[in-house]
Structures are given as C-alpha cells and as structure tokens.
Protein backbone atom coordinates (compact mmCIF):
# COMPACT_ATOMS: atom_id res chain seq x y z
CA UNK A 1 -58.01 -60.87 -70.81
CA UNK A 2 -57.19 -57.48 -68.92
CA UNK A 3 -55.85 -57.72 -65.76
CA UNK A 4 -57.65 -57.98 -62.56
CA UNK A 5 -57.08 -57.35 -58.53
CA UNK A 6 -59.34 -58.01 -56.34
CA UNK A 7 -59.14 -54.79 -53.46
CA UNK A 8 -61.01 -54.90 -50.05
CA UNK A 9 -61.37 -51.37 -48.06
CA UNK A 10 -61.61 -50.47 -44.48
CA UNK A 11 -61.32 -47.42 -42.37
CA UNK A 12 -58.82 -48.50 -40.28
CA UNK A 13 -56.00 -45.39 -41.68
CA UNK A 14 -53.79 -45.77 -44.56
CA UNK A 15 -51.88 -49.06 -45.36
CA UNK A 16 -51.45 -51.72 -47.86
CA UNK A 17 -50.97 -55.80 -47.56
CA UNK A 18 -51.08 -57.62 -51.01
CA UNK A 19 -51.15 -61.72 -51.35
CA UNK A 20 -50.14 -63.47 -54.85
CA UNK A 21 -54.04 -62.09 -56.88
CA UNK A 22 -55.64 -60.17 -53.58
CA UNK A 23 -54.60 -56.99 -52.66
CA UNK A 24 -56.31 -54.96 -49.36
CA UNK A 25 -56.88 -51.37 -49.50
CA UNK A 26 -57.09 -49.64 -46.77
CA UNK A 27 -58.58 -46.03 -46.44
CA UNK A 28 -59.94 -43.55 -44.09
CA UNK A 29 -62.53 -42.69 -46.14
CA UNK A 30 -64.49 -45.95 -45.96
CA UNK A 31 -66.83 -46.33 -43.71
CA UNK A 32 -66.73 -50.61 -43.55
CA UNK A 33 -64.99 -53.13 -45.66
CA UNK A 34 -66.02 -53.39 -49.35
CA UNK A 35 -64.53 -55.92 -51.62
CA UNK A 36 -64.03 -55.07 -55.02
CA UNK A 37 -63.86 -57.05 -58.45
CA UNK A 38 -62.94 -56.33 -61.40
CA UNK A 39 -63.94 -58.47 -64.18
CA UNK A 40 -63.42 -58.64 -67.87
CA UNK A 41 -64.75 -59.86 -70.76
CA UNK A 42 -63.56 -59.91 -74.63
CA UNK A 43 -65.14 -57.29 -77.15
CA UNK A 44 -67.64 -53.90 -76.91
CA UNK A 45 -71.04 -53.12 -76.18
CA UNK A 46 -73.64 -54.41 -73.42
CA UNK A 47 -73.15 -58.20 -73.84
CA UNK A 48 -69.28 -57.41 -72.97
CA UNK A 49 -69.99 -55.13 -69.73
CA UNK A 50 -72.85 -57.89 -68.57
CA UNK A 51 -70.13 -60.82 -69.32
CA UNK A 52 -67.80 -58.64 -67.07
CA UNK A 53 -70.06 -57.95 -64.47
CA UNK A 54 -70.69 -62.13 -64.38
CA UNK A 55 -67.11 -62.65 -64.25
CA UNK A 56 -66.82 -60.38 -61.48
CA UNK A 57 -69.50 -61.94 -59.32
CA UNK A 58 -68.24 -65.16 -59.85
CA UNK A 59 -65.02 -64.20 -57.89
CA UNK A 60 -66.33 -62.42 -55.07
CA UNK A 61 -69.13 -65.49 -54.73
CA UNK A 62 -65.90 -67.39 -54.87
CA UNK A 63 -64.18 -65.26 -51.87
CA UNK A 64 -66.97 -65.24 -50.12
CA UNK A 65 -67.18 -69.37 -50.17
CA UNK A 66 -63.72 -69.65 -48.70
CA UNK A 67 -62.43 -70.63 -52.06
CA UNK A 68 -59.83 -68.11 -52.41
CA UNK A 69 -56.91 -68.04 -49.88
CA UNK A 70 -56.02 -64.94 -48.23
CA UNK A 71 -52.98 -64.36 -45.94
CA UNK A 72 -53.45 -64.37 -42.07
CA UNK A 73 -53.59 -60.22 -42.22
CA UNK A 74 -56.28 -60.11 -44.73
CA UNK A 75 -58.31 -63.36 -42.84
CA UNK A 76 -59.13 -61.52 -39.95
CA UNK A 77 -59.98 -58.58 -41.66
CA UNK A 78 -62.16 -60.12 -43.32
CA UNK A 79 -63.98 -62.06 -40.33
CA UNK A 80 -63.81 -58.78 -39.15
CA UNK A 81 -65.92 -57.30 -41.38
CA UNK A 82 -68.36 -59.67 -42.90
CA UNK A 83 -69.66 -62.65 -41.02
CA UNK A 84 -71.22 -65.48 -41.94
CA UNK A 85 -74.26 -64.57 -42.19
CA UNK A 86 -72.90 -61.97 -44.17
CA UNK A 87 -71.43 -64.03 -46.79
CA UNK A 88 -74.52 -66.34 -46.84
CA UNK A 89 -76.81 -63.73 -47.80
CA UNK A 90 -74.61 -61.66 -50.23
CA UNK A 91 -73.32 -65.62 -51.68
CA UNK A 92 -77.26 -65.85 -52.19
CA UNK A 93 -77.93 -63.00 -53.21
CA UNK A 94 -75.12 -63.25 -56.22
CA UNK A 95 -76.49 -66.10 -57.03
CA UNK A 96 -80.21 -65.51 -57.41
CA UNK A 97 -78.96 -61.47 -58.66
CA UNK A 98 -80.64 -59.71 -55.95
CA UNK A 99 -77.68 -58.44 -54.40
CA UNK A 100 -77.54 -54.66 -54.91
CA UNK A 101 -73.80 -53.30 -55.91
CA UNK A 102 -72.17 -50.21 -56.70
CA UNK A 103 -70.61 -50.48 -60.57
CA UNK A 104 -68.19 -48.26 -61.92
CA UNK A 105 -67.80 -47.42 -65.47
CA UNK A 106 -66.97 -49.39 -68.30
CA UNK A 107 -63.41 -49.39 -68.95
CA UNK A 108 -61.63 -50.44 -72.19
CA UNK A 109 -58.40 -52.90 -71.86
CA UNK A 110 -57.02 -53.75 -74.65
CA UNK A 111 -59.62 -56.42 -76.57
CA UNK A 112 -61.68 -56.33 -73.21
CA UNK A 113 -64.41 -54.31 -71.77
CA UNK A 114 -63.76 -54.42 -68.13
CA UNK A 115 -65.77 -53.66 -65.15
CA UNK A 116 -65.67 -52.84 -61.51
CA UNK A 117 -68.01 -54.54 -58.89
CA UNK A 118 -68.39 -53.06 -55.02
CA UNK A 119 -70.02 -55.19 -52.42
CA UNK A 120 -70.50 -53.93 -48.81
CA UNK A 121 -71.61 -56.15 -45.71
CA UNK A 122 -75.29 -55.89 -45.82
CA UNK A 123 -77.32 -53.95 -42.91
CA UNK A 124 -78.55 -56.44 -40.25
CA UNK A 125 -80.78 -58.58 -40.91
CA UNK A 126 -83.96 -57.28 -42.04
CA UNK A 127 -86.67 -59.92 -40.98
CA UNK A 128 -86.08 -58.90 -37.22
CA UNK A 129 -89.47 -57.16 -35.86
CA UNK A 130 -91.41 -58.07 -38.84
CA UNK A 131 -94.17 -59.73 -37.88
CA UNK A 132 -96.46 -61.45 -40.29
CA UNK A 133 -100.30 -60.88 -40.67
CA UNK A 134 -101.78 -63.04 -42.73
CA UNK A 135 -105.46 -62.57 -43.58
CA UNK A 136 -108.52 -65.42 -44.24
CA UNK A 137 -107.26 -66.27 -47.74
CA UNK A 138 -103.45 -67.19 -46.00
CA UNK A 139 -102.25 -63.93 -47.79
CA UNK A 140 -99.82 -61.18 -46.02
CA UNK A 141 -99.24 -57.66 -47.40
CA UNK A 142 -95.21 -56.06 -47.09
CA UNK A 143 -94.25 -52.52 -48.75
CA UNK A 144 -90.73 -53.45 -50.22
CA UNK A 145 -88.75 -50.63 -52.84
CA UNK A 146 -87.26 -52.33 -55.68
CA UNK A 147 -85.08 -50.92 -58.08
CA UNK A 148 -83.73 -51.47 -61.65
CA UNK A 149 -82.00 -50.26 -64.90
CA UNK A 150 -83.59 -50.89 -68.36
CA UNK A 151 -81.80 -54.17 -69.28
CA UNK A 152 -80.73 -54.09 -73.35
CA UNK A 153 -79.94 -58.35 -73.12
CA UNK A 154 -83.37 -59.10 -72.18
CA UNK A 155 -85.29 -56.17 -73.52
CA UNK A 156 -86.76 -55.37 -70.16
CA UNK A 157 -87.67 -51.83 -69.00
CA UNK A 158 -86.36 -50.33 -66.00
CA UNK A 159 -89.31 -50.17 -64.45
CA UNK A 160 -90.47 -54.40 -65.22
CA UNK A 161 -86.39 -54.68 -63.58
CA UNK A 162 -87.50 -52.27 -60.60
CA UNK A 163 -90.87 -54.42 -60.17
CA UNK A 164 -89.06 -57.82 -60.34
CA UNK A 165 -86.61 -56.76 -57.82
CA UNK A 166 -89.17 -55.57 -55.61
CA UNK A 167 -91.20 -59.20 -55.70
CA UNK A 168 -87.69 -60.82 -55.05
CA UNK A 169 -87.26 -58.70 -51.54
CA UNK A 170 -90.75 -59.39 -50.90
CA UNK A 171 -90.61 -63.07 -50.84
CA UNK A 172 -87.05 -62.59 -49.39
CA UNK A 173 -88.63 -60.89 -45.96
CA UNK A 174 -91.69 -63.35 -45.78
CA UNK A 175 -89.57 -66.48 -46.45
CA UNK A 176 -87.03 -65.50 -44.02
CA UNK A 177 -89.77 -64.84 -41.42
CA UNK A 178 -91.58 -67.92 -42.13
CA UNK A 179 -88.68 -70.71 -41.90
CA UNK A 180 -87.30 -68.81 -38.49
CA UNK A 181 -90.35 -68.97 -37.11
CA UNK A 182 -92.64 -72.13 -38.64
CA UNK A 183 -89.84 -74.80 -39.81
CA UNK A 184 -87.50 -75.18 -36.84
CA UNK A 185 -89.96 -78.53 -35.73
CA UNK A 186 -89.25 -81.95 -36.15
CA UNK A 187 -91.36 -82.13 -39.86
CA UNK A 188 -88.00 -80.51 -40.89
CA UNK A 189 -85.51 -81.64 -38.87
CA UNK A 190 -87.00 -85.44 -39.44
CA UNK A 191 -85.34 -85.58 -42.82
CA UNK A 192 -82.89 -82.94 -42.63
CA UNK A 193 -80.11 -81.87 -39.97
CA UNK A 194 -77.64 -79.04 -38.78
CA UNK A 195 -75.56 -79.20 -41.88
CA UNK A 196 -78.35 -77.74 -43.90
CA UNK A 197 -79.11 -74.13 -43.45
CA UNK A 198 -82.44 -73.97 -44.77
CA UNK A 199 -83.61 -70.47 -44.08
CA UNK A 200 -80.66 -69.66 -46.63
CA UNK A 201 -81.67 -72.01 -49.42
CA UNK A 202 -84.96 -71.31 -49.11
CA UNK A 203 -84.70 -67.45 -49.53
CA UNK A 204 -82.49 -68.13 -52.53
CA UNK A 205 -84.79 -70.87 -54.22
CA UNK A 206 -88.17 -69.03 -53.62
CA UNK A 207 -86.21 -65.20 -54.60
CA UNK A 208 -85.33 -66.63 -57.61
CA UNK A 209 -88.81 -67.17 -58.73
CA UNK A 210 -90.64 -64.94 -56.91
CA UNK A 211 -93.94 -64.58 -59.06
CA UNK A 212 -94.94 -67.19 -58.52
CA UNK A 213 -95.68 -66.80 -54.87
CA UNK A 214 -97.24 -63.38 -55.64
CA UNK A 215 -100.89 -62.48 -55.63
CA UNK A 216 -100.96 -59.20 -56.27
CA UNK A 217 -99.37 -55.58 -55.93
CA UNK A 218 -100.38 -51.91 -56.14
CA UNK A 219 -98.17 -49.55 -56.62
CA UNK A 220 -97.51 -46.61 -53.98
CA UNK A 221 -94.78 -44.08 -55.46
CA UNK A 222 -92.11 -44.41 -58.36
CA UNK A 223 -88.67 -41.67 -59.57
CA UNK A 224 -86.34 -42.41 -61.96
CA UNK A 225 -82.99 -40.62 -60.85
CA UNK A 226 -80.54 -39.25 -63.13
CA UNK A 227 -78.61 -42.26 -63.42
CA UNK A 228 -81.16 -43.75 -65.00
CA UNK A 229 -82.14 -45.28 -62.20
CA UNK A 230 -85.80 -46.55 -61.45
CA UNK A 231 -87.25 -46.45 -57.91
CA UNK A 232 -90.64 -47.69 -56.90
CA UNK A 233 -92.04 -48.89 -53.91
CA UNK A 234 -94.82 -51.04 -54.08
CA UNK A 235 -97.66 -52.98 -51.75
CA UNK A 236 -97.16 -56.72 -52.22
CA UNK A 237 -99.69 -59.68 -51.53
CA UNK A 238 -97.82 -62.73 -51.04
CA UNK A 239 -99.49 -66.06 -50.97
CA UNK A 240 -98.62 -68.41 -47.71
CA UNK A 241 -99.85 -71.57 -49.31
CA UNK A 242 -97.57 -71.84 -52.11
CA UNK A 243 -94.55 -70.77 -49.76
CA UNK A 244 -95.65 -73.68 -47.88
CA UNK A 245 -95.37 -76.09 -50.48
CA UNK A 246 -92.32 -74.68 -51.92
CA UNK A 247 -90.58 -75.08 -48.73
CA UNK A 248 -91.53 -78.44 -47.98
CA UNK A 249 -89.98 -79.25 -51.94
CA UNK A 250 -86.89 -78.04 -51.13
CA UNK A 251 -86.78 -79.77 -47.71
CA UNK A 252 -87.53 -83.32 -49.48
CA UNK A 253 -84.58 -82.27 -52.19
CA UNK A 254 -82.42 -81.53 -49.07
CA UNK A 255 -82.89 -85.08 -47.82
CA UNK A 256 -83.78 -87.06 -50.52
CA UNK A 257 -81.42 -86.40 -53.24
CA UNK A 258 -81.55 -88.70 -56.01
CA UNK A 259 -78.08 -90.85 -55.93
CA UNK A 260 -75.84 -92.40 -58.70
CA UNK A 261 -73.53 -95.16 -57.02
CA UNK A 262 -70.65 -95.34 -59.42
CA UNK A 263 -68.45 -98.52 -58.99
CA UNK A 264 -66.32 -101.40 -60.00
CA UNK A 265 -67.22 -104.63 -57.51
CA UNK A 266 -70.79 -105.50 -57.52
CA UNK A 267 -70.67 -105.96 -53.74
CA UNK A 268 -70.23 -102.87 -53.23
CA UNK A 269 -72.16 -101.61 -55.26
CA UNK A 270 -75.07 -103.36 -54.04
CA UNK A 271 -73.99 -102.59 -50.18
CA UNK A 272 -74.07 -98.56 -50.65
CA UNK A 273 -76.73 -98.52 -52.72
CA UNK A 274 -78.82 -100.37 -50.00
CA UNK A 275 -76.98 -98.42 -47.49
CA UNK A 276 -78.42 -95.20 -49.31
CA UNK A 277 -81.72 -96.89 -49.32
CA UNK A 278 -82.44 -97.49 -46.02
CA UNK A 279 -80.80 -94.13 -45.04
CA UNK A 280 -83.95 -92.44 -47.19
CA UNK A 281 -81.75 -91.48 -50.22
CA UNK A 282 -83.50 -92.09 -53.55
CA UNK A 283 -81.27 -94.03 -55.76
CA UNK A 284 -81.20 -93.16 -59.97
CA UNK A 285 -80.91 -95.70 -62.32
CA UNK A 286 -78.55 -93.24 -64.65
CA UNK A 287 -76.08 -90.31 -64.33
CA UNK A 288 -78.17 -88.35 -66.27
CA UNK A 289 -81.00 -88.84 -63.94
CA UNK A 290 -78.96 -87.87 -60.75
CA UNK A 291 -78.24 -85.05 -58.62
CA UNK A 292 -75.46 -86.38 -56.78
CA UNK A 293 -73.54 -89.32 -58.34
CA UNK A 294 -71.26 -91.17 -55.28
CA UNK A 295 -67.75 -92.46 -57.36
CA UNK A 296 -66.42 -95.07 -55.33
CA UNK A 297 -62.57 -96.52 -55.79
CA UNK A 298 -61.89 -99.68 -54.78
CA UNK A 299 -58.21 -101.09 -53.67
CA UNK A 300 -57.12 -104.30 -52.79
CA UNK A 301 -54.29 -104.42 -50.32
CA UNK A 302 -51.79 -107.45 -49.33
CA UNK A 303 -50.42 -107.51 -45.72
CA UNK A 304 -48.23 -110.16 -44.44
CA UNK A 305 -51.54 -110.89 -42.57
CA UNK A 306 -53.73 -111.43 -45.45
CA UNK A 307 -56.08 -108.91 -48.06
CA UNK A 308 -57.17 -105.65 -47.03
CA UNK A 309 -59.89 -103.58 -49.01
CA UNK A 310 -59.25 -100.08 -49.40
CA UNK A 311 -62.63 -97.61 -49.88
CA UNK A 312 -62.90 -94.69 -51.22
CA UNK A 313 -65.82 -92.21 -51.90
CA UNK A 314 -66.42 -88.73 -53.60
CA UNK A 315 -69.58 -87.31 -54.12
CA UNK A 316 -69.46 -85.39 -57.35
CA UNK A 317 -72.12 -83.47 -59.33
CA UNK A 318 -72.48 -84.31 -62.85
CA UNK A 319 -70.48 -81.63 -64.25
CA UNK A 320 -67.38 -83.12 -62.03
CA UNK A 321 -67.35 -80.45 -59.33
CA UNK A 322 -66.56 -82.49 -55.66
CA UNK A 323 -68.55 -81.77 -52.80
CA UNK A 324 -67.27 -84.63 -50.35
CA UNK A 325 -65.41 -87.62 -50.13
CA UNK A 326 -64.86 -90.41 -47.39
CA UNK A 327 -62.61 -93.15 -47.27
CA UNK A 328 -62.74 -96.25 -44.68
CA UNK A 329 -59.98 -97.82 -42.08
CA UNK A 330 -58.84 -100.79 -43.71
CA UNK A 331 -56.64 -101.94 -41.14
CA UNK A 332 -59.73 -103.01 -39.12
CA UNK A 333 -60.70 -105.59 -41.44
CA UNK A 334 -57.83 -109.04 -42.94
CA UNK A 335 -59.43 -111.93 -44.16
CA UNK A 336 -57.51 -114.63 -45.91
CA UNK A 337 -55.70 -113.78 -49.31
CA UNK A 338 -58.41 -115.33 -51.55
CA UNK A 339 -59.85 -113.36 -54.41
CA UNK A 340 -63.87 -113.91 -53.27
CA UNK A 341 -62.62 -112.14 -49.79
CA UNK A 342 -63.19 -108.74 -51.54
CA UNK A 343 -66.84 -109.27 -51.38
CA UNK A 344 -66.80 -109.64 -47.49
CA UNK A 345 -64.74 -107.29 -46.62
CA UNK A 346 -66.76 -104.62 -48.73
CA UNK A 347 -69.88 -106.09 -47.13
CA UNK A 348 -68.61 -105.84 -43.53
CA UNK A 349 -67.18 -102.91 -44.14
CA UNK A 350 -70.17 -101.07 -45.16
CA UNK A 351 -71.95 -103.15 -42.44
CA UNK A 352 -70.23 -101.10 -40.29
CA UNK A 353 -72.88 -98.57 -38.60
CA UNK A 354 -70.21 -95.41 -37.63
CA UNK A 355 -69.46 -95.97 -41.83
CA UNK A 356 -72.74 -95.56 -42.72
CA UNK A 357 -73.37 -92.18 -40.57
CA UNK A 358 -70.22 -90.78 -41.87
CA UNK A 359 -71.26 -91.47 -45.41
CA UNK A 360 -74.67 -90.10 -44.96
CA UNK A 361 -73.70 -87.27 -43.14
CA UNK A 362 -71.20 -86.26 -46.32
CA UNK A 363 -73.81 -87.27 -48.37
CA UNK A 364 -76.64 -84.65 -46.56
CA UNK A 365 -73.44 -81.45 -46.14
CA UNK A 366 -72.66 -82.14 -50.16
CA UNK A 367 -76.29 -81.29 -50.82
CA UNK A 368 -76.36 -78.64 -48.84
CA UNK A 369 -73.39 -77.24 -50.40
CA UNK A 370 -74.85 -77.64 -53.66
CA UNK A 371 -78.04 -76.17 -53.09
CA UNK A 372 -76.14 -73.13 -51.56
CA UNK A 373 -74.43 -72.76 -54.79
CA UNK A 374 -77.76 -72.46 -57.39
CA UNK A 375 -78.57 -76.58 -57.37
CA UNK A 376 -78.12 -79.05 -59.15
CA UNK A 377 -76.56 -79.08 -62.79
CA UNK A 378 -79.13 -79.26 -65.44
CA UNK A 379 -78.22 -79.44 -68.96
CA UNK A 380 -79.41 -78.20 -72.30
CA UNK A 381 -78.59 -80.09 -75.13
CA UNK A 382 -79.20 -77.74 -78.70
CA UNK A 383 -78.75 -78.60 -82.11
CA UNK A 384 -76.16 -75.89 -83.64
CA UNK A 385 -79.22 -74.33 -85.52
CA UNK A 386 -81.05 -73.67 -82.15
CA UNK A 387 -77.93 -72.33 -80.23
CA UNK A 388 -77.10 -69.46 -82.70
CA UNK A 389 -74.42 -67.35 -81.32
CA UNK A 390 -72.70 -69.08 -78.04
CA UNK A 391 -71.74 -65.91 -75.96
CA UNK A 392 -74.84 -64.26 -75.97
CA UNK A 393 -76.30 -67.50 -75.57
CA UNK A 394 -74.31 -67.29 -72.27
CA UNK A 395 -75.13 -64.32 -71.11
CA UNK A 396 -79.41 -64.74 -71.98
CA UNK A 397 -79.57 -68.15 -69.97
CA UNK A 398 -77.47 -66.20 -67.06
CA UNK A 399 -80.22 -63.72 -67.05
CA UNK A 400 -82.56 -65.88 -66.11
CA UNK A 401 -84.26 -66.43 -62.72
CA UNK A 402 -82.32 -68.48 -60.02
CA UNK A 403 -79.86 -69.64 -63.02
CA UNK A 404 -75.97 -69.74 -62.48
CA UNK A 405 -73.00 -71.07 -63.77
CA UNK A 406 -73.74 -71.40 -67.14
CA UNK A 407 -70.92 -73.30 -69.48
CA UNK A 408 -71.22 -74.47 -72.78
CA UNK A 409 -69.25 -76.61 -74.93
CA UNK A 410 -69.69 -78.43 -78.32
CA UNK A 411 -69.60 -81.61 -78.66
CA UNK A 412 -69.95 -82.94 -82.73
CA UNK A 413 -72.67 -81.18 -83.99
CA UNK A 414 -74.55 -80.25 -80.72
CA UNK A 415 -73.74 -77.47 -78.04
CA UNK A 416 -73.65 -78.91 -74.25
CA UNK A 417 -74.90 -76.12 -71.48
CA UNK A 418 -74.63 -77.08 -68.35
CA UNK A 419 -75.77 -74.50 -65.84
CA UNK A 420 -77.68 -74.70 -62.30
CA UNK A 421 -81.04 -74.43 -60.92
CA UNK A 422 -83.50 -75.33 -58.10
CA UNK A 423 -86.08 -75.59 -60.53
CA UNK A 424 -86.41 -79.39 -62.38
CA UNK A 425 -85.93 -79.39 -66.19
CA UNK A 426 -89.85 -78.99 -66.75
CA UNK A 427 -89.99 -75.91 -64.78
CA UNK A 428 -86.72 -74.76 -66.70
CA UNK A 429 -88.42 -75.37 -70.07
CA UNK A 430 -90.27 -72.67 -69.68
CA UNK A 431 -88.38 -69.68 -68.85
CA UNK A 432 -85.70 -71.40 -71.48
CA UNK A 433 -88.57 -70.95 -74.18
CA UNK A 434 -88.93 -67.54 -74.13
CA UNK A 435 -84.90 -66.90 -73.62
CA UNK A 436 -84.69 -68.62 -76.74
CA UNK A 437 -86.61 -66.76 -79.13
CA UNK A 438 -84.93 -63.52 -77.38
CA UNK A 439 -81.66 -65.17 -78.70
CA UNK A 440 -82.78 -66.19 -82.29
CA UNK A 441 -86.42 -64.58 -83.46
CA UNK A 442 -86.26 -65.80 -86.55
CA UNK A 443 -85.57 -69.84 -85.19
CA UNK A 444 -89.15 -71.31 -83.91
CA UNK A 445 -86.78 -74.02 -81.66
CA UNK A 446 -88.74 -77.11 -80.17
CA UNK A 447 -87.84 -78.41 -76.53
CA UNK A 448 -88.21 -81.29 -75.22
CA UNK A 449 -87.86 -82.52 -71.78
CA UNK A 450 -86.17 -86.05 -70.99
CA UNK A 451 -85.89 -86.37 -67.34
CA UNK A 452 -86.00 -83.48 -64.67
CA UNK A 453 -82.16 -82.86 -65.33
CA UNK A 454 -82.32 -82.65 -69.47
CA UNK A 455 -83.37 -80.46 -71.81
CA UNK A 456 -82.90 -81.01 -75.70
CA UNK A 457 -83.57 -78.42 -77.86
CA UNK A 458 -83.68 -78.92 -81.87
C-alpha cells in the first residue's frame, strides 16, 4: 500500500505538531479545521479510486469515533474545532454516504491508486427554524439541492446520484425536526434512555433509505458545472406516516435487541438470560439469530475463607467487534469450598439488583454504539459461482444504501460477507438482488433468506 498521513488544518498561523500516523497542518489560509485522508487502494481505474475513497472514510469515521489517539496539542484542537455534534453528524453522514467532501485527484503510488479526502465541520445545524407543515394526507413539502457525479460502479447517472442525494437531505431535515420535537415523551424514553441518541440514529437509518418515505417530487431548476458536477434542486413530498413507523422500529431495536448469552455453567446461564428477560431484552436461541451475543467467563477463586466466583461479561457483535464488558466484585460473596457452591454464588450474584442495572445499562450503550456505527452485522453467504470477482464485489455491496463495513472472506468453497445494516436480511435481499446482477449479468443468482441476519446466495 502507498503511504498515508492523516493532516488536519486551521488558521491559527504557520506551525506543525506530528504524533506517530497524525500529522496537524496548520495554515493561514484555512478558514476552520479540515481533516484530511488519504487512502489507497491496489490497481487502476474507478473500482481503485472508489476502494480509496472507502479506505479513506473509514479512517476519518475512525478519528472522529475517538478511535485514533492524538497527542494533547492536537486534542484540543480538535475539540476546538469540531464538536460533538459535529462528529455525530459527519460519523453519520460517512456512514449512510451523504456527507459531502472535497476530493483531490487520483494519484498513482506505486501498485496503488491513491486518493485524498477533505472534511470540514458542517454549518450549524440545519433543522433550526424549520417548521413543519404537514397537510390532510400527513404529507410535508421541503426544497432541498442535491448533488451528484455519474457513478461508473453502479451505472447511475449524475443526475439519478443528484436526485438520490437530494431525497437523503430531505428526510435528513424532516427526521431531525420530527424526533426533536415529537419523540422526547415517555413512549420513547419508556424503553430507551440517555445513552441512546436517537435523533442521530434515526437520521442515519431513515437517510439511508430515503425512498421509501418519499411521495413525490417536482423538479424546480438543474446545472451541471464543469466538473462534471450535477446540481438540482427539487420540491419533495415526504410522507409522516411511514417516518412514524420507522421511528418507532428503530426505537424497539434500541431497546429490545435480540441477545445471545454465551456461557459455560448452566446457572448462569439461566440467571442472565432471565435477568435479560425481565429487563425487556429479547433472548435468541442461536448466534446466528442475534444482534448482540453477551460472552460470559466464569472463574472460580479459593480464599483462605472459602470459593469465590469471578464474572465476567463482553458484549460482542457477531463479527467479534466489543462494544462493552462488565465484570462483578467477588469479594462480596465466600461460601464454603464445595464444588455445587458455584451455582449460588452465580445465582446471588446476579440476584444482585445494582448488577443487573449495570449489565443492562452496558447492554442498552453497546446498542447504541452499534447502531451509530451502520447496525448490526448481517451476512451473505455465496457460492463461489455467485460471488464472481471479490473486490468489486466489495466495492458494489458498499454502494449500497445505509451499507458499511463490508468484509469478505472464503471459507471452503463459499465466500463469507459480513457487512452492516439497519435494514433486516429481508429488506437487504432486495437491494442485494439487483447489486448482484450489476456484479455478474450473465449469473441469474438465487437468494434466500434464513433469519433476519442471513442471506445465502447460490
């Protein structure tokens, strides 16, 4: 791979701090802090520079999550310059690829075509002062400019690109509006609390398929700069009833994830599943059927004073990735050195009410966090006939709607994608369908859909 830096800009004069793979730049030219990514990606042509401009998302999305470390210098520049709300919406809008960024052009590195992404903070937020009018039928109009290149991966003009990001800000505004103003009540906040920031994941679910909410549009004006650029600004009708219902799915997925308990004594097994049970979580019966699986590690400890149990929790989505862990006191607890005292000490343990908050309260932020990343992890399982050639196989499912981190392995004579999604695997199906038959014409594949987390295609 080329190399890569990652450079952040201010106006705050001329100067220069660099950490081990960050570097800030700062210049007098700038008018606010921009962070900048390069990203690279093996080979030539459009399928490269889209690969590169993926890569380069990934790491800003990445910065902007907290998960890079920065020195003290560049941390308050930083909080400085972009806020959380800041992040949020530019982390969402990455993720559902509505964010608007400056690219430069293409460079050749060696083997790689590389690629340089430029995000600014955005402007402040736009739902302020919109009000919302909606008519008999429940259905509000908003003017919204989208823009778009022709895109060569998925065969789309620039103007059906300039039209779908146009719906996306539509639903953006009226979503945004709507949760401020209609979901802050207690039919929200009765299975959901603070650790969720719904307004977020609900602009980044419903953005990501944004048809769907849409009535209707007539177009006002349209230019295509010289950059090849296409501009049009359109009238939108966008339907309150099925924002409604969206929202309220997402706010049952926020606080009733479905729950794989993952352990080794059948105690405690039993205990946090019922613990989960009667804190509302629904419980799966498989891993595969899960969008949160709970790994717990038991240890037995000897004290002079007798057997100690040692718990410990992390919550883990099925491609591994650890959203949050918990692990009990268990000093509180000595029973006798006998080998059935396991069992009651896991049972009192987990008894315990300020143990049962804790755990559901890591168990409500880790969906949160997941959700704020693109969902859960669904995962398409082809035959090597239907996956034809992996990278752009990559790069088509990326292209799709409100899909993200897409990875694929092989595995005998199948190829594993995992990649995430708020929609379930039915919904999935049928944007995969189409992507599909983009990929391989000639291949009439057949899908099938095994649970709302699985996907097999032959």
């Amino acid at each position: 791979m080329g190399s890569k830096r990652l450079i952040i800009q201010v106006a705050l004069g001329s100067a220069m701090f660099t950490a081990s793979a960050t570097a800030f730049e700062l210049e007098k030219s700038e008018s606010s802090l921009a962070l900048v990514e390069q990203g690279c990606a093996y080979g030539r042509g459009a399928l490269s520079i889209e690969s590169a401009k993926s890569q380069a998302f990934n790491q800003l999305r990445k910065l902007l999550n907290g998960e890079i470390t920065l020195s003290a210098v560049e941390t308050q520049l930083f909080d400085e310059h972009f806020s959380q709300s800041h992040r949020d919406r530019l982390v969402s809008g990455i993720e559902t690829k509505t964010v608007h960024a400056n690219f430069g052009d293409p460079q050749i590195v060696g083997d790689d075509t590389c690629v340089t992404v430029r995000l600014t903070p955005p402007s402040e937020d736009n739902h302020e002062g919109f009000d919302i009018e909606w008519d008999d039928d429940g259905i509000v109009s908003i003017i919204v400019i989208g823009e778009g290149k022709a895109d060569m991966v998925t065969g789309l003009t620039a103007r059906q690109v300039a039209e779908q990001d146009a719906f996306r800000r539509a639903v953006s505004q009226v979503v945004g509006v709507m949760v401020q103003s209609e979901y802050q009540t207690p039919y929200s906040t009765a299975l959901i609390d603070e650790t969720f920031n719904l307004q977020n994941i609900a602009i980044q679910s419903l953005s990501a398929k944004s048809q769907g909410m849409i009535t209707g549009w007539n177009e006002i004006s349209s230019q295509t700069r010289e950059d090849g650029l296409f501009l049009i600004t359109l009238d939108v009708n966008v339907e309150r009833g099925k924002i409604n219902n969206e929202v309220s799915d997402i706010i049952k997925q926020l606080g009733n994830p479905a729950i794989y308990v993952d352990s080794t004594l059948p105690v405690i097994h039993s205990r946090i599943s019922s613990a989960l049970s009667e804190l509302g979580f629904n419980l799966a019966s498989s891993i595969e059927q899960s969008t949160l699986i709970v790994d717990v590690h038991e240890q037995k400890k000897l004290t002079p004073s007798g057997l100690q149990l040692a718990l410990s929790l992390k919550i883990l989505d099925r491609a591994g990735n650890e959203y949050g862990k918990w692990h009990n006191n268990p000093s509180l607890l000595t029973l006798p050195n006998q080998e059935e005292m396991l069992n009651e000490l896991g049972a009192v343990h987990l008894a315990m009410e300020e143990n049962k908050e804790a755990i559901r309260r890591e168990l409500h932020s880790s969906m949160s966090a997941l959700l704020m990343r693109g969902g859960p992890i669904r995962e398409v399982v082809l035959s090597d006939s239907a996956a034809g050639e992996h990278g752009r196989l990559q790069i088509l499912l990326s292209s799709i709607a409100g899909v993200s981190d897409v990875s694929i392995r092989t595995n005998s004579n199948q190829v594993i994608v995992h990649l995430r999604s708020m929609n379930s695997a039915s919904v999935l199906a049928k944007y995969l369908e189409p992507t599909l038959r983009v990929n391989q014409p000639d291949y009439p594949a057949k899908l099938s859909v095994v649970n709302d987390f699985q996907i097999k295609v032959f």
